[in-house]
Protein backbone atom coordinates (compact mmCIF):
# COMPACT_ATOMS: atom_id res chain seq x y z
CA UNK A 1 16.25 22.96 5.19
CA UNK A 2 18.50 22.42 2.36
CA UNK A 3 18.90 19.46 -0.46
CA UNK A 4 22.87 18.90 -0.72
CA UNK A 5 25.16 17.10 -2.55
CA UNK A 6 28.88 16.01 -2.64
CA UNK A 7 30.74 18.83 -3.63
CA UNK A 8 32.55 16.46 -6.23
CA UNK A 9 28.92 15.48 -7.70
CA UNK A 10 28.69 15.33 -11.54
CA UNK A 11 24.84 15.95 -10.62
CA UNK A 12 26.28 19.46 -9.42
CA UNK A 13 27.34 20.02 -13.16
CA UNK A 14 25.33 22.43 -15.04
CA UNK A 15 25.24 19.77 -18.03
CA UNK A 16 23.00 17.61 -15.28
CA UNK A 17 19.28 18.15 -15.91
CA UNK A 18 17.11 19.00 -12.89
CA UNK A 19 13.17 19.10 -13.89
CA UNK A 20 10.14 18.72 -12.79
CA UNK A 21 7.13 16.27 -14.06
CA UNK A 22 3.42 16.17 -14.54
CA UNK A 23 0.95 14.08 -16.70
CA UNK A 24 -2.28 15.29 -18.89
CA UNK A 25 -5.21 13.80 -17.13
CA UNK A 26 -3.43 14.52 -13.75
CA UNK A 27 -3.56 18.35 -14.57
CA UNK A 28 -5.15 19.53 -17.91
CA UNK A 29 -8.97 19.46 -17.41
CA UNK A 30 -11.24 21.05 -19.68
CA UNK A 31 -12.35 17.60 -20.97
CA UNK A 32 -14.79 19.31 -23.07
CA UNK A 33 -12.32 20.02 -25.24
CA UNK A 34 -11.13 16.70 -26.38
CA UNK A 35 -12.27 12.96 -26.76
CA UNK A 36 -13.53 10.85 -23.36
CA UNK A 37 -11.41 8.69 -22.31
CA UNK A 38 -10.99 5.49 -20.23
CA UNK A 39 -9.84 7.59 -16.99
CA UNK A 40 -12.76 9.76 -17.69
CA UNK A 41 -14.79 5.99 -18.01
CA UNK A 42 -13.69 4.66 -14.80
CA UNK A 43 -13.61 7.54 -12.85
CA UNK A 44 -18.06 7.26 -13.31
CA UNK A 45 -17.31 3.27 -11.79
CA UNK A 46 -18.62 3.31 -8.59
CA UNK A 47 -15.98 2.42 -5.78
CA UNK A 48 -13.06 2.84 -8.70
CA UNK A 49 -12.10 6.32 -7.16
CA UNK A 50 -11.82 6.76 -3.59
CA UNK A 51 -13.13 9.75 -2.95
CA UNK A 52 -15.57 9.76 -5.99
CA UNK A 53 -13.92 12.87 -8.18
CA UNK A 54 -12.81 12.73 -11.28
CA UNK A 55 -10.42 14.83 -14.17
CA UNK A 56 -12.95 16.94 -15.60
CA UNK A 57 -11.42 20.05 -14.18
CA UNK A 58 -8.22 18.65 -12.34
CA UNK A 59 -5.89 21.61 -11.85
CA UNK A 60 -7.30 23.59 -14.59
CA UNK A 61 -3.78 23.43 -16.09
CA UNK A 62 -5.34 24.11 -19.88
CA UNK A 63 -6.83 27.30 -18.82
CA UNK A 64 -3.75 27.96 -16.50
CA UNK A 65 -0.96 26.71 -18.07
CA UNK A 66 0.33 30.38 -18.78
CA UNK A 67 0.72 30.93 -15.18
CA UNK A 68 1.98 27.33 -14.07
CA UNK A 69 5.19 27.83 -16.69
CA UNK A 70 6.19 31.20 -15.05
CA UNK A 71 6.16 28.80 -12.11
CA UNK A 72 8.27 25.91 -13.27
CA UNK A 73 9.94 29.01 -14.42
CA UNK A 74 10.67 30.32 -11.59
CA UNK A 75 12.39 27.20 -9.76
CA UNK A 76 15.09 27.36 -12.28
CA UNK A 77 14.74 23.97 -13.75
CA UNK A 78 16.85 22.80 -16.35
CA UNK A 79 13.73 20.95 -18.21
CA UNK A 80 9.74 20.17 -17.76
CA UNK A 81 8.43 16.56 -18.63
CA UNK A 82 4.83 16.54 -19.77
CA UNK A 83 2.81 14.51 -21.12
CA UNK A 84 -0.11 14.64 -24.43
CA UNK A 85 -3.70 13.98 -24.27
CA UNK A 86 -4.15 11.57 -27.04
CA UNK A 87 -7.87 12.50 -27.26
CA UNK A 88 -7.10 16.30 -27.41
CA UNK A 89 -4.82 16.29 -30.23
CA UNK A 90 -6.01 13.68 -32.67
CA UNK A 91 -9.49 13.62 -33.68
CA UNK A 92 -11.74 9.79 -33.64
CA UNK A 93 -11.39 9.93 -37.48
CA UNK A 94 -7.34 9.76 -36.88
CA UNK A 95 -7.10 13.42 -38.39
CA UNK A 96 -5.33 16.65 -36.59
CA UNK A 97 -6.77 18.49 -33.92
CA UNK A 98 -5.58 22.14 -34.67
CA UNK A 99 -7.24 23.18 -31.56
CA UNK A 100 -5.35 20.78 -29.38
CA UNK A 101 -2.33 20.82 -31.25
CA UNK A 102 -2.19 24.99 -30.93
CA UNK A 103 -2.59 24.49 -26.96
CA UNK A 104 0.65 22.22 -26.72
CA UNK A 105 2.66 24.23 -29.59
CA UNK A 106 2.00 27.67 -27.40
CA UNK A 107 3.11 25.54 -24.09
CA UNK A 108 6.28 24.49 -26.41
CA UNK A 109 7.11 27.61 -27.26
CA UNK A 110 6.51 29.33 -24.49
CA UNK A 111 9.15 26.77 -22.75
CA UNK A 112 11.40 27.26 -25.14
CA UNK A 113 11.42 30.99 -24.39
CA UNK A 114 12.28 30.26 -20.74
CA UNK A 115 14.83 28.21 -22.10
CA UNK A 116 13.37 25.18 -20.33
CA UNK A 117 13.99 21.77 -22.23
CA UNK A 118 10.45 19.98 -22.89
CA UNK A 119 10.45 15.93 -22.45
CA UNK A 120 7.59 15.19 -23.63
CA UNK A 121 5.55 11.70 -23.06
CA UNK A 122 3.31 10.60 -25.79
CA UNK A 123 1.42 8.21 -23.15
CA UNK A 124 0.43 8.58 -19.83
CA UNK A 125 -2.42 6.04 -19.91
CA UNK A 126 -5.13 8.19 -20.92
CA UNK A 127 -6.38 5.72 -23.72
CA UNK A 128 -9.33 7.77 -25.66
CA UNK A 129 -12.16 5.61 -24.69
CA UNK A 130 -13.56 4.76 -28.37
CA UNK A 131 -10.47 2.89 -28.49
CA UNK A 132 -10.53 1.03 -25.82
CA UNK A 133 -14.70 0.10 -27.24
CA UNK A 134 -12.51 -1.21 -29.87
CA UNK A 135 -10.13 -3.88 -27.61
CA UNK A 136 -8.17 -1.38 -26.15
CA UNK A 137 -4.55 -2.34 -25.48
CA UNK A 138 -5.89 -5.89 -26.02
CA UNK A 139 -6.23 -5.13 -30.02
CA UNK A 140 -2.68 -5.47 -31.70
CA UNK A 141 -4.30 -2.73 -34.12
CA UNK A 142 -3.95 -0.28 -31.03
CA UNK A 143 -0.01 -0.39 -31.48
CA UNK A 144 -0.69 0.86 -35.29
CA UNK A 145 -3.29 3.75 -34.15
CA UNK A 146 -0.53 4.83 -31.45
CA UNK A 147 2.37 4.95 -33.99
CA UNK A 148 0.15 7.18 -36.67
CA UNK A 149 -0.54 9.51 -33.80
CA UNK A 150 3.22 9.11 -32.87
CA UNK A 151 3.66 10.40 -36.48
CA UNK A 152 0.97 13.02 -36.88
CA UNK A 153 1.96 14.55 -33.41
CA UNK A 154 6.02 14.71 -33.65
CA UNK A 155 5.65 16.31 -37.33
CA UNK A 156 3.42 19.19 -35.89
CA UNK A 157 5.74 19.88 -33.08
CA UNK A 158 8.66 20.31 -35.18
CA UNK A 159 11.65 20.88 -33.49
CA UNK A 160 10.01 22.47 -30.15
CA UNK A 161 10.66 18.86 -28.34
CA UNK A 162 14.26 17.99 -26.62
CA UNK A 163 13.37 14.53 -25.71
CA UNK A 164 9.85 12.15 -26.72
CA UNK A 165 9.12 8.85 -24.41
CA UNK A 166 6.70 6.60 -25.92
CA UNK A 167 5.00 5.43 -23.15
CA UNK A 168 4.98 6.35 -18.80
CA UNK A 169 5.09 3.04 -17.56
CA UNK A 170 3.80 0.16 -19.58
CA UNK A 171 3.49 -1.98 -16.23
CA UNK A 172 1.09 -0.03 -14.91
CA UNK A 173 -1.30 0.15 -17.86
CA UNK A 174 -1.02 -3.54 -18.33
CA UNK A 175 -0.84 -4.72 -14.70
CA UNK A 176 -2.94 -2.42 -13.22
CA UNK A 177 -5.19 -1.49 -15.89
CA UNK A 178 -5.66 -5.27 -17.40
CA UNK A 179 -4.74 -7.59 -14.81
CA UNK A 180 -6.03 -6.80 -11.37
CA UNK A 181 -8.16 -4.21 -12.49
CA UNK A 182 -7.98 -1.66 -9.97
CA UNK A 183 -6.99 1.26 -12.46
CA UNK A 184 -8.81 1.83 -15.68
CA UNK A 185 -10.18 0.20 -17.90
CA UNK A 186 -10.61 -1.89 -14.81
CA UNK A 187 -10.27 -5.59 -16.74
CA UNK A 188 -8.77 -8.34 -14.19
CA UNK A 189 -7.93 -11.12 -16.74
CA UNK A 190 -3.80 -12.18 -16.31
CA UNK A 191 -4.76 -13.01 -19.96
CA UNK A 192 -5.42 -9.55 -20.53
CA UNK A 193 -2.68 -8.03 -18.53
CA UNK A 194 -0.09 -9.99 -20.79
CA UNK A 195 -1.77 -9.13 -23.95
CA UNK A 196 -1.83 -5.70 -23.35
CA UNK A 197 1.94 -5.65 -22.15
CA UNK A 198 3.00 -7.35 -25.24
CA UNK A 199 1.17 -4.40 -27.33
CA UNK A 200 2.22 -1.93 -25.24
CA UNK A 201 5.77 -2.15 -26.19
CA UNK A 202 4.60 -2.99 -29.73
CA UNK A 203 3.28 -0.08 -30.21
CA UNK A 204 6.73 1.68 -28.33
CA UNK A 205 8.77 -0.03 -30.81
CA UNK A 206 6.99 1.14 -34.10
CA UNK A 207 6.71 4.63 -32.32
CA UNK A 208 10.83 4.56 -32.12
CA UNK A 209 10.62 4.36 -35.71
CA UNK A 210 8.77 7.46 -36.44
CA UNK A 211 10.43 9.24 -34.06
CA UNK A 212 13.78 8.74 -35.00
CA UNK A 213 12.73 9.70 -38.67
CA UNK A 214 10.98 12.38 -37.76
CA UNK A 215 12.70 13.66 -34.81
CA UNK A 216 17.05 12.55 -34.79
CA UNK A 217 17.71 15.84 -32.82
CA UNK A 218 15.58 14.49 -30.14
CA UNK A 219 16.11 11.74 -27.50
CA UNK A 220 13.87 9.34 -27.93
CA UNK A 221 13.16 6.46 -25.87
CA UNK A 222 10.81 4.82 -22.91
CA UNK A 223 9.96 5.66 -19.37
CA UNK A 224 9.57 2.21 -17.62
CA UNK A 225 8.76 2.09 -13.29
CA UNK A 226 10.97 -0.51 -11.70
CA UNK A 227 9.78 -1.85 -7.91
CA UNK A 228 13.24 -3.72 -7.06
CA UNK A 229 11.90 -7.18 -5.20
CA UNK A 230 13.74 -8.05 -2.44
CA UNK A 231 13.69 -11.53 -0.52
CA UNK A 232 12.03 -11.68 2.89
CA UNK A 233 14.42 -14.53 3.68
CA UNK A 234 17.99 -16.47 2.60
CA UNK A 235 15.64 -19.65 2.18
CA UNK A 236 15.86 -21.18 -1.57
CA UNK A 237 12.20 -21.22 -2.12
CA UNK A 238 11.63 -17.39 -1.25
CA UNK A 239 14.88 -16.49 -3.25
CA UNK A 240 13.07 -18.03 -6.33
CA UNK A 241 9.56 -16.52 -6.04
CA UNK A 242 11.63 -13.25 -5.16
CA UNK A 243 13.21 -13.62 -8.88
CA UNK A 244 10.03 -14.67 -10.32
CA UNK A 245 8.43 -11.46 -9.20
CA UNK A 246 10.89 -9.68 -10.00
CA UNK A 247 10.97 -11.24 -13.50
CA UNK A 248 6.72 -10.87 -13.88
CA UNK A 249 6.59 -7.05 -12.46
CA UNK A 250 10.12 -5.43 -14.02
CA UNK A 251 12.46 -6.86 -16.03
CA UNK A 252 8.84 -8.28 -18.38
CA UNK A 253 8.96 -4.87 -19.46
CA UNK A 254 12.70 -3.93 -19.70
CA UNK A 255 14.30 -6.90 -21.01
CA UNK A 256 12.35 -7.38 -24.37
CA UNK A 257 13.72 -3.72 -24.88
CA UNK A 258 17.16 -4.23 -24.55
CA UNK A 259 17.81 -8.11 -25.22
CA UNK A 260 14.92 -8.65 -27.35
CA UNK A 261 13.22 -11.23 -25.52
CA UNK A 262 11.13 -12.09 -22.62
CA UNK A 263 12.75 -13.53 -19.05
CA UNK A 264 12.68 -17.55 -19.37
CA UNK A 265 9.09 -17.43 -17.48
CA UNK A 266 7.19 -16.91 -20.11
CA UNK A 267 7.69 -20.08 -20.59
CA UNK A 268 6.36 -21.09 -17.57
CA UNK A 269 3.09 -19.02 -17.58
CA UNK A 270 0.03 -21.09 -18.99
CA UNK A 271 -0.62 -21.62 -22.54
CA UNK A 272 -3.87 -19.63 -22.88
CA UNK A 273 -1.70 -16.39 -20.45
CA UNK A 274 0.94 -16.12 -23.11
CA UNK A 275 0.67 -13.06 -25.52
CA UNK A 276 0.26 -13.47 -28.63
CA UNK A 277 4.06 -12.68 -30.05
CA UNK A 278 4.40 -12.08 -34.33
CA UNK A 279 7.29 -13.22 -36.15
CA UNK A 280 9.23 -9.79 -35.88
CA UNK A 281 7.91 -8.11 -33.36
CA UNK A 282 10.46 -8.44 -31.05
CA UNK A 283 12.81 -6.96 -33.78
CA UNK A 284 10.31 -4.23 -33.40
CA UNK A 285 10.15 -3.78 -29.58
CA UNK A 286 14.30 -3.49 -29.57
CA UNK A 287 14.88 -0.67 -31.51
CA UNK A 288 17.51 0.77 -30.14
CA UNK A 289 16.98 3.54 -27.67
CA UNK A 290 18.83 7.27 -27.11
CA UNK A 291 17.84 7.05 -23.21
CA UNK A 292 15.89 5.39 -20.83
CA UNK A 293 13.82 6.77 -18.39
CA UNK A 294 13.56 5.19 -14.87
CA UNK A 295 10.76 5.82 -12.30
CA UNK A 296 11.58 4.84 -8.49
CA UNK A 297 9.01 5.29 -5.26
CA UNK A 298 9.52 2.24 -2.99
CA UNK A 299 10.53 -1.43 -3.07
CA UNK A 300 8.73 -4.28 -2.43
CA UNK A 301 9.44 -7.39 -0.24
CA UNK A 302 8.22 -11.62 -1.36
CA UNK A 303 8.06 -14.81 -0.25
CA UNK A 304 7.28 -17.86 -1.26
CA UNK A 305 3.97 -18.67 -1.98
CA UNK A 306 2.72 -22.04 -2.78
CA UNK A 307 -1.09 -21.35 -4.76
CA UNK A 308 0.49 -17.66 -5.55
CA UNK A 309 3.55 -18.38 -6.49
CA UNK A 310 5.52 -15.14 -4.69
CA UNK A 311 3.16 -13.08 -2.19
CA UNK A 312 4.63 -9.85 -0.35
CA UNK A 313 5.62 -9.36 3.03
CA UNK A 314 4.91 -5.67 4.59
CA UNK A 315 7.43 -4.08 6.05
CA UNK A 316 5.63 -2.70 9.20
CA UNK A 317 8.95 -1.21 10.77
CA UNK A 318 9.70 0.98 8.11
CA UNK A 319 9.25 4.50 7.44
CA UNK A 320 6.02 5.04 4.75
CA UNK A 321 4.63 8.05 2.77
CA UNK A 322 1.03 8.93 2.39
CA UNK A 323 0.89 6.18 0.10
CA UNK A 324 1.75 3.14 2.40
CA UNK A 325 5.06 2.91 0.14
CA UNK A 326 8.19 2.40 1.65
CA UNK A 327 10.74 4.96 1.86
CA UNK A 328 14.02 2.94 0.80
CA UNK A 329 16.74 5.25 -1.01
CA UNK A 330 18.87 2.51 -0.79
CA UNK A 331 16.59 0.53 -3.09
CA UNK A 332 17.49 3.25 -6.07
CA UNK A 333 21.03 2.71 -5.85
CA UNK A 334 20.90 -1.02 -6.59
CA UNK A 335 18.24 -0.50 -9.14
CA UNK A 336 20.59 1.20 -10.85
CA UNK A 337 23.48 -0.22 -10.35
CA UNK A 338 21.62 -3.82 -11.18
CA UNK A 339 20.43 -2.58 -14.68
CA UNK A 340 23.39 -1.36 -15.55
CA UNK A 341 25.30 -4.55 -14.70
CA UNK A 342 22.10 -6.62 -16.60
CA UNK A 343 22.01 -4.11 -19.26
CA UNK A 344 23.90 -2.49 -22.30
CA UNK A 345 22.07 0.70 -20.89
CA UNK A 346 21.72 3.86 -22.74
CA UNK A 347 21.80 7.57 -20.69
CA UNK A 348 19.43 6.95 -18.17
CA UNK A 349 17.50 9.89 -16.60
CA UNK A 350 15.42 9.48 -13.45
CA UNK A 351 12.35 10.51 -14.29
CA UNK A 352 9.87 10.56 -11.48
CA UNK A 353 10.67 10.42 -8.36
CA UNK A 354 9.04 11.67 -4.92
CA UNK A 355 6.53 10.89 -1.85
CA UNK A 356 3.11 11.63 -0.89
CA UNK A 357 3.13 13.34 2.15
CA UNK A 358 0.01 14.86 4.03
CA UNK A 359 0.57 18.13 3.55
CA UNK A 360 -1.21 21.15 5.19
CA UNK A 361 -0.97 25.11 3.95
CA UNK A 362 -0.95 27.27 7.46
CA UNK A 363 -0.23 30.97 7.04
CA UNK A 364 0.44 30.23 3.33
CA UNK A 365 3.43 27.78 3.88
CA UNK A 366 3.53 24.09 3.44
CA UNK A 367 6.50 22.95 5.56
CA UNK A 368 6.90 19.11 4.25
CA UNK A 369 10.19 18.39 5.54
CA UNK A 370 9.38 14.70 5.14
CA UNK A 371 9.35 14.90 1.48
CA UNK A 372 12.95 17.45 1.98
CA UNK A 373 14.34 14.93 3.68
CA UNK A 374 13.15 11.93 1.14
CA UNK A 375 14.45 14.30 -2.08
CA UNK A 376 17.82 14.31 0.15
CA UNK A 377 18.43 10.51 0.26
CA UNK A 378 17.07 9.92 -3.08
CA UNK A 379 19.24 12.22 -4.81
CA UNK A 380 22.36 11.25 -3.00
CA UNK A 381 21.50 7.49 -3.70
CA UNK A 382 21.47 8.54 -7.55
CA UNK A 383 24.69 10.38 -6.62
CA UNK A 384 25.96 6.73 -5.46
CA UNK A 385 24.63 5.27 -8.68
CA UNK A 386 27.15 7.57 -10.66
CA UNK A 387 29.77 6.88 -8.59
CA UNK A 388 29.64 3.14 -9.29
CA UNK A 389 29.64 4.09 -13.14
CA UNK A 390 25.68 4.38 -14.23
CA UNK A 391 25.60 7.33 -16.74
CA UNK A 392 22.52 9.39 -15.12
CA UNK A 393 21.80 12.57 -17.17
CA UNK A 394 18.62 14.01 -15.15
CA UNK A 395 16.42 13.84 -12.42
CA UNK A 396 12.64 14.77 -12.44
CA UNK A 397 11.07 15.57 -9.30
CA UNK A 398 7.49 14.11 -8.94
CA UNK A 399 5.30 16.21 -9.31
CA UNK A 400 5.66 19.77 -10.16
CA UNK A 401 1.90 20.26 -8.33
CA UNK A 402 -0.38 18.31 -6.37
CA UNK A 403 -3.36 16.95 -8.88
CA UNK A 404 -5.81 14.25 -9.02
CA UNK A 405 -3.68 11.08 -8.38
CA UNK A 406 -5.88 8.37 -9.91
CA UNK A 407 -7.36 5.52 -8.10
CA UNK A 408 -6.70 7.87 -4.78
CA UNK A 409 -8.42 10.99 -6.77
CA UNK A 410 -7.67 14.08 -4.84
CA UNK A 411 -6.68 12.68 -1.50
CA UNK A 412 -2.89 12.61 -1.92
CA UNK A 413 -0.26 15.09 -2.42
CA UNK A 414 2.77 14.51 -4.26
CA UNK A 415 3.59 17.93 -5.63
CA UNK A 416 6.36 20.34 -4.54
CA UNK A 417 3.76 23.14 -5.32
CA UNK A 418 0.71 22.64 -3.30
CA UNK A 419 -3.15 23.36 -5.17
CA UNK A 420 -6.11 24.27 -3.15
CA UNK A 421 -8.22 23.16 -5.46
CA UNK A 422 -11.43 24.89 -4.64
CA UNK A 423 -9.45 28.15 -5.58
CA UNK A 424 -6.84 26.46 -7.92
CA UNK A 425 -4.17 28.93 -6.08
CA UNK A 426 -1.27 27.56 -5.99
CA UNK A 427 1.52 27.72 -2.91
CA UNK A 428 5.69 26.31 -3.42
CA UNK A 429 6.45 24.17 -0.69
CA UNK A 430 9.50 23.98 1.61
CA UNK A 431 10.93 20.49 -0.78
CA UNK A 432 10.21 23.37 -4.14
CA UNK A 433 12.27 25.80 -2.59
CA UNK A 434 14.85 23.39 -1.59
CA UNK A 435 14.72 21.95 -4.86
CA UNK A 436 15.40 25.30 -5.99
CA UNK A 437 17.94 26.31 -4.38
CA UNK A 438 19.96 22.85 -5.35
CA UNK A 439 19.30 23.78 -8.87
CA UNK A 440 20.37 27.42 -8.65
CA UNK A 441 23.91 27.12 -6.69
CA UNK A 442 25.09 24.42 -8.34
């Protein structure tokens, strides 16, 4: 089965990028070799992973990584985002791994020889855990520690780096992490979920800084995930806790960004939920960005909710991955479209996207049409998104392999490459060759 496109697609332009995505603790493993951190923390919580496992070995991506390039390799991808282990580059004393560093420089350059463009993401919410003894994302001094390793990390890599995001999706790390709890450090305080928003994008903002000193050949900028809220009904009350969620889960996170301030309900949270917001930090948090980088899986559906506020509304009659999520193309194309209309955007690339799907290997195929069929309709939705005058520049499948998906651990599959992990052999599914062959004939 094959992923096409309009013929008259600018995403069938060899200047579009077409990559694929992973994350550290996701892959990497050998945690011996670098600081614990809070993943590696909550993963020992019991009843915080679902099926008990943890990162310590993942897909052994630090002892395989030579092998897993000559496989992005071969699916002729334009580009490879990745992200750094904090804790495996810079030491607790804030000095210069060499060890670490030397892993990611030969993964750089080894990209580079392949001619593959490396996005790299500075955080993908593997906080090292003496850190987080220290407040965490709760201490404003966290924003300071991640701009010196911002620093210290973009010098060693030189030139080796197309494109730096700060952060993978500040919502999650706040939200998730700090404010219902149910990813690490496992806090459920709204207190603490605002707090550590607010220094999240702090510490994004002073990271711009260095990055753009350092680094004015790269593009530089943020990779936020939007859920678009929809309205279960056309009655007023459900259209306004609809925006309010809306306002509380997305546009929290983008709109300081761009306009350099919060969405009016800030003023309506409770005195002792507000962050704590310096004279100037704002200022800080809207430096100006080369590109934006937008994540997409589902939507979500509200209504009105009088001791809640806004509660959601399942969509039983709907198709759903492995996840539960929604599948809802649609819902990318007025993402996009909506940004761009509330936005002075930058270049926006799409930078994960893609569906858990319960895959099975039998005679050493894994025939997910599902998740063909979902990179089909996503991709032409972007394709409608350009039409209607977003400037897109890539796409990033999600993910380049199966690997241990965090609260679910090892139970779901998102990867276009499938890993038996008891052998760590890995197999290219039906949506990677598909993928492939997109990329290859445009």
């Amino acid at each position: 089965m094959k992923i096409q496109l309009p013929k008259d697609s600018q995403m069938l332009s060899p200047k579009f990028t077409y990559g694929v995505a992973t994350a550290s603790f996701q892959i990497e493993g050998s945690a011996t070799n670098r600081l614990p951190n809070i993943w590696d923390t909550f993963c020992q919580k019991p009843g915080a992973i679902v099926d008990q496992s943890d990162g310590l070995t993942a897909c052994d991506h630090v002892n395989l990584w030579e092998k897993d390039l000559q496989l992005i390799s071969s699916l002729n991808v334009d580009a490879y985002r990745l992200s750094i282990s904090w804790g495996r580059v810079i030491n607790q004393d804030g000095s210069l791994n060499n060890e670490g560093v030397d892993f990611y420089i030969k993964l750089l350059d080894r990209l580079k020889l392949f001619n593959i463009k490396a996005f790299v993401t500075l955080y993908h919410w593997d906080l090292p855990q003496h850190i987080e003894d220290n407040g965490g994302w709760l201490n404003r001094e966290t924003a300071y520690l991640f701009s010196d390793y911002a620093d210290k990390i973009s010098s060693a890599f030189g030139n080796r780096v197309a494109s730096y995001a700060t952060l993978n999706e500040p919502f999650c790390s706040a939200y998730l992490g700090y404010e219902v709890g149910v990813h690490a450090p496992g806090i459920a305080k709204a207190k603490a979920g605002r707090a550590a928003a607010h220094h999240l994008l702090l510490a994004h903002g002073l990271a711009m800084r260095v990055l753009q000193k350092n680094c004015p050949d790269a593009q530089n900028g943020i990779v936020l995930n939007f859920t678009p809220c929809y309205s279960s009904s056309e009655d007023a009350a459900d259209i306004a806790a609809t925006k309010y969620a809306d306002d509380y889960m997305n546009q929290w996170y983008i709109k300081p960004i761009m306009d350099g301030a919060y969405p009016d309900l800030l003023e309506a949270l409770p005195t002792d939920v507000r962050p704590d917001i310096h004279d100037g930090d704002l200022d800080i948090i809207s430096h100006p960005l080369d590109f934006l980088g937008v994540n997409y899986y589902t939507r979500l559906i509200y209504k009105a909710n009088e001791q809640n506020i806004f509660e959601e509304v399942p969509n039983d009659d709907a198709t759903h991955t492995d996840m539960g999520w929604e599948v809802y193309p649609k819902g990318l194309t007025e993402l996009l479209i909506s940004l761009n209309t509330l936005y002075k955007l930058p270049p926006v690339y799409i930078t994960e996207n893609g569906a858990a799907i319960a895959d099975k290997l039998k005679d050493g195929e894994v025939k997910d049409l599902d998740r063909v069929n979902y990179y089909q309709d996503h991709l032409r939705a972007v394709n409608v998104a350009i039409e209607q005058g977003v400037d897109i520049r890539g796409y990033f499948a999600w993910s380049l392999m199966d690997n241990f998906e965090w609260a679910e651990g090892y139970l779901k599959r998102f990867g276009i490459v499938y890993v038996d992990y008891e052998t760590q052999e890995r197999t290219i599914k039906s949506s990677g060759l598909a993928y492939k062959e997109l990329i290859s004939n445009r």
